[in-house]
Each structure stands twice: as structure tokens, then as C-alpha cells.
N, C-alpha and C. Protein backbone atom coordinates (compact mmCIF):
# COMPACT_ATOMS: atom_id res chain seq x y z
N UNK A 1 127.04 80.01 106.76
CA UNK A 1 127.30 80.87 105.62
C UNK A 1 128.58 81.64 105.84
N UNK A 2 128.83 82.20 104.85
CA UNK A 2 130.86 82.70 104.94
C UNK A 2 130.69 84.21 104.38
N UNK A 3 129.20 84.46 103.92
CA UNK A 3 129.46 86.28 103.47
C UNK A 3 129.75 86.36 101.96
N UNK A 4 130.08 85.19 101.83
CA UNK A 4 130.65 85.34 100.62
C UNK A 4 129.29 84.76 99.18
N UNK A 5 129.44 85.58 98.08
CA UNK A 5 128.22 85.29 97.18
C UNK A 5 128.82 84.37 96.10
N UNK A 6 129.61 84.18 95.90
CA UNK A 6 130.35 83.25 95.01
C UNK A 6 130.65 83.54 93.59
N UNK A 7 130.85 85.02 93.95
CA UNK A 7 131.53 85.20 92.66
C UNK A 7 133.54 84.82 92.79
N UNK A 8 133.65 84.28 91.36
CA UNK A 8 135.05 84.29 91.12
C UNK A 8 136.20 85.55 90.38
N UNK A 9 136.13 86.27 91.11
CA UNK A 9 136.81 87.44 90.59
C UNK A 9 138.01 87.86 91.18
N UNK A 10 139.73 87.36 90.04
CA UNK A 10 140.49 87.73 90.38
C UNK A 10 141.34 88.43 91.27
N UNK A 11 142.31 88.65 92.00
CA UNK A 11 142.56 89.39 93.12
C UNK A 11 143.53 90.46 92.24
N UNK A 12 143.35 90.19 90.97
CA UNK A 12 144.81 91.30 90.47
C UNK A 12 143.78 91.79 88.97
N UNK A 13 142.40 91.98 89.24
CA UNK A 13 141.81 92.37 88.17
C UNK A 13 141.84 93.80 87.45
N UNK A 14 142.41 94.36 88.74
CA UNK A 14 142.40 95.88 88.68
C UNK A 14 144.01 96.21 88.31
N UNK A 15 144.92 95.09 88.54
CA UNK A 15 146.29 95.78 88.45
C UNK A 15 146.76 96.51 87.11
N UNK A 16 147.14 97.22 87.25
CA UNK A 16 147.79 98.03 85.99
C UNK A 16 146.59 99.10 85.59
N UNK A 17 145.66 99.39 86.02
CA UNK A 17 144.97 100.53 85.89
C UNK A 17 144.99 101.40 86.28
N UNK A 18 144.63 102.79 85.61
CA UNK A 18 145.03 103.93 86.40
C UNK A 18 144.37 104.70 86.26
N UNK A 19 143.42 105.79 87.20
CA UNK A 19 142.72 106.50 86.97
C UNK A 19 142.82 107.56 85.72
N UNK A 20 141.50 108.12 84.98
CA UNK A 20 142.14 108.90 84.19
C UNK A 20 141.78 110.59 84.89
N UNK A 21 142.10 111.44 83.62
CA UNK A 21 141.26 112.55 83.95
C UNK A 21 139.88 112.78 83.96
N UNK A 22 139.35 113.57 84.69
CA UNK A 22 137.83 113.46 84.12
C UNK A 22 137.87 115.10 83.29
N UNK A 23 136.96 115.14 82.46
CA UNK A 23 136.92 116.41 81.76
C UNK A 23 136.19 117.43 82.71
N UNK A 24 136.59 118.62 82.45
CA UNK A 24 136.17 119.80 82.73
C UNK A 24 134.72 119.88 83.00
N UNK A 25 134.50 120.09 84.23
CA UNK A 25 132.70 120.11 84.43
C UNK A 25 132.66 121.69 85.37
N UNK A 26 132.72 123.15 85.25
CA UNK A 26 133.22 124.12 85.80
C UNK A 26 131.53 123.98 87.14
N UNK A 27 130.40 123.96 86.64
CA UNK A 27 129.21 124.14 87.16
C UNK A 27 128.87 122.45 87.86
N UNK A 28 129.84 121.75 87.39
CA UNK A 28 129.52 120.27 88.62
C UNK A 28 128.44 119.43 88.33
N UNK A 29 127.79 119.90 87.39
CA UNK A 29 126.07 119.22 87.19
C UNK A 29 126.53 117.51 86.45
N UNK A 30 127.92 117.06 86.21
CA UNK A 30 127.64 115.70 85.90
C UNK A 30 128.74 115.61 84.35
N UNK A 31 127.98 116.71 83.52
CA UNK A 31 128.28 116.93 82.03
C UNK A 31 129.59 117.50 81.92
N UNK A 32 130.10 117.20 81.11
CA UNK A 32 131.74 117.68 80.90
C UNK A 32 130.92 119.26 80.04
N UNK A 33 132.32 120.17 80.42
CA UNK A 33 131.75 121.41 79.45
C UNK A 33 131.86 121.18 78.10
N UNK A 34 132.34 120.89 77.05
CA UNK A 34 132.66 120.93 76.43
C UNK A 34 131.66 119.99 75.57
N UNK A 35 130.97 119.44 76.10
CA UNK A 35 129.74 118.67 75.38
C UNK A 35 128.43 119.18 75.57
N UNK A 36 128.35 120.32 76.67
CA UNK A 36 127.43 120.96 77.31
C UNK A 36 127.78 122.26 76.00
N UNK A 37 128.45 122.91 75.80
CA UNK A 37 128.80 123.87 74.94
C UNK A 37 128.33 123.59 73.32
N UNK A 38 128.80 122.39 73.14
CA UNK A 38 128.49 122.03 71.70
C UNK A 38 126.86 121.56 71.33
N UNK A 39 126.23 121.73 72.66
CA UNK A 39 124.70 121.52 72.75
C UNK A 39 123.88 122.56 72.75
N UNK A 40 124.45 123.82 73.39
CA UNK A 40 124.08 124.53 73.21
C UNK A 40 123.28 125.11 74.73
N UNK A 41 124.06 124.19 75.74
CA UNK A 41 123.92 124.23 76.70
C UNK A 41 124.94 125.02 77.62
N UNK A 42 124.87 125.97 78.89
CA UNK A 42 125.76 126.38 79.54
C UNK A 42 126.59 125.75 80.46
N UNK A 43 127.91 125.83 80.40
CA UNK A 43 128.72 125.26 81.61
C UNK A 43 128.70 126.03 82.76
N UNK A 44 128.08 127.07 82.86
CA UNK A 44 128.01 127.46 83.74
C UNK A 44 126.59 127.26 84.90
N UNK A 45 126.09 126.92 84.06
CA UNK A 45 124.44 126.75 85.06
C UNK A 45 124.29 125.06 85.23
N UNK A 46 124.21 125.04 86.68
CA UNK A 46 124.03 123.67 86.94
C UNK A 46 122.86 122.95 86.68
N UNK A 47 121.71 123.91 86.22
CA UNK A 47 120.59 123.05 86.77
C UNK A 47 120.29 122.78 84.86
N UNK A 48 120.59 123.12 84.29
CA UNK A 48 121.14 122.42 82.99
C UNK A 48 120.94 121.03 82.59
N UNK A 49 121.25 120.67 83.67
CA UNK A 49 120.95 118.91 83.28
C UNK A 49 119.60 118.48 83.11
N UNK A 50 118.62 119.57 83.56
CA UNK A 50 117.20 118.85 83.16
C UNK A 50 116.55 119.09 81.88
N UNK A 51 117.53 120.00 81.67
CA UNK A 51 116.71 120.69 79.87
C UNK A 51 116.30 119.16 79.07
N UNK A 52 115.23 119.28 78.80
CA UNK A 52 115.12 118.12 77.81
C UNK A 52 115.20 118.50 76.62
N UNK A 53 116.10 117.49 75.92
CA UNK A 53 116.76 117.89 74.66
C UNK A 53 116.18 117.14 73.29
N UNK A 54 116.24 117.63 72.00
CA UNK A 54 115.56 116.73 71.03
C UNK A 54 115.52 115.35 70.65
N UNK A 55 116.36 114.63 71.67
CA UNK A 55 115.70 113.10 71.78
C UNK A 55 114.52 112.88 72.84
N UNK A 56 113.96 113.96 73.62
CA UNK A 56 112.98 113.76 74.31
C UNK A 56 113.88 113.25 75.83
N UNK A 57 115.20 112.93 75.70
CA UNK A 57 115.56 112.47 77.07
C UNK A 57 116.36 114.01 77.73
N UNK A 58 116.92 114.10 79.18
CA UNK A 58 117.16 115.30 79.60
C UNK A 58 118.43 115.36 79.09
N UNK A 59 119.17 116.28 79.42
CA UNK A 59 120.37 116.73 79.31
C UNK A 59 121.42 115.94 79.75
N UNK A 60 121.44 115.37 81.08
CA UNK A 60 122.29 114.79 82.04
C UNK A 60 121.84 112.89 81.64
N UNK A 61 120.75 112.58 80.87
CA UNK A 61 120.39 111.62 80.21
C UNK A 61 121.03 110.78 79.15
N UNK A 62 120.67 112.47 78.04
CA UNK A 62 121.71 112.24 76.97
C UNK A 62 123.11 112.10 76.89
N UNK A 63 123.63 113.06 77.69
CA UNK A 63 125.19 112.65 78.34
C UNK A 63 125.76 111.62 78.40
N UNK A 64 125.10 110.65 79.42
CA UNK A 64 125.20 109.20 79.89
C UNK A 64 125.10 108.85 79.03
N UNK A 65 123.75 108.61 78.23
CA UNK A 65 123.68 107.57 77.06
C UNK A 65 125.19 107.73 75.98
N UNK A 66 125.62 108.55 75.64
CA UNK A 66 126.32 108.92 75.06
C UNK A 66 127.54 108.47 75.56
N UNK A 67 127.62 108.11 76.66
CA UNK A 67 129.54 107.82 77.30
C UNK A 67 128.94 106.36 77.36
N UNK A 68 127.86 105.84 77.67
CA UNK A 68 127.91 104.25 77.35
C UNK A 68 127.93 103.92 76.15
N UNK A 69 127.48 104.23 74.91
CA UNK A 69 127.29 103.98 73.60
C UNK A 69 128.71 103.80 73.20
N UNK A 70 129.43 104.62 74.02
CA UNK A 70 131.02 104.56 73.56
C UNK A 70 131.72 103.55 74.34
N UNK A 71 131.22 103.15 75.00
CA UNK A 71 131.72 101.66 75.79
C UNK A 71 131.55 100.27 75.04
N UNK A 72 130.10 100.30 74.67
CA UNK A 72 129.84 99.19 73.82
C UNK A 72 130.05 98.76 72.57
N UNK A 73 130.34 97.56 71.82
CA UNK A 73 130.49 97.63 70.64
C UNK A 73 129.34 98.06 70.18
């Protein structure tokens, strides 16, 4: 065996990319402030991310779902 799993993935797949910014998270819990604010949530309190919010999922849940939804068509 060689280690290797056999995927075929380019050696220049990454070229020309560049990190971006990440948004403002002042309390670190995951959530950018500024989406934490418009929720009605604090940027300042970390533990924030567990509030469960009116989709029934948590805080730090809804977040995610929300930055993938914007990934996918």
C-alpha cells in the first residue's frame, strides 16, 4: 500500500485564493456580531450560542445553517 486513498485532486487547486476577512466576533463564541445583534442576541456574552432560537435550533446552529444556505444553490 502507498498511503495514498486515490483521490485525484489537483496540485494547483488552491492557487489564486486568498484568505478573506472573518467578521467581527468581539465575545469569540463562533457568531459574527453583527448577526448576533440583529437577533437580538449579545456580542458580548459568549455563552450566547446556546440560546435556542425560534426555529427550535440554538444560536450557534442557526448561524451555521445560515452561512451554508449561502453556499448552496
Amino acid at each position: 500500500r502507498t498511503g495514498e486513498w486515490g483521490a485525484r485532486i489537483p496540485a494547483d487547486l488552491m492557487a489564486g485564493l486568498a484568505p478573506g476577512t472573518p467578521p467581527a466576533d468581539a465575545d469569540e463564541d463562533g457568531m459574527a456580531d453583527a448577526w448576533e445583534s440583529a437577533r437580538g442576541l449579545s456580542p458580548a456574552d459568549p455563552s450566547d450560542h446556546a440560546t435556542v432560537m425560534p426555529s427550535g435550533y440554538t444560536a450557534i446552529e442557526d448561524y451555521i445553517n445560515g452561512l451554508a444556505a449561502a453556499l448552496l444553490p
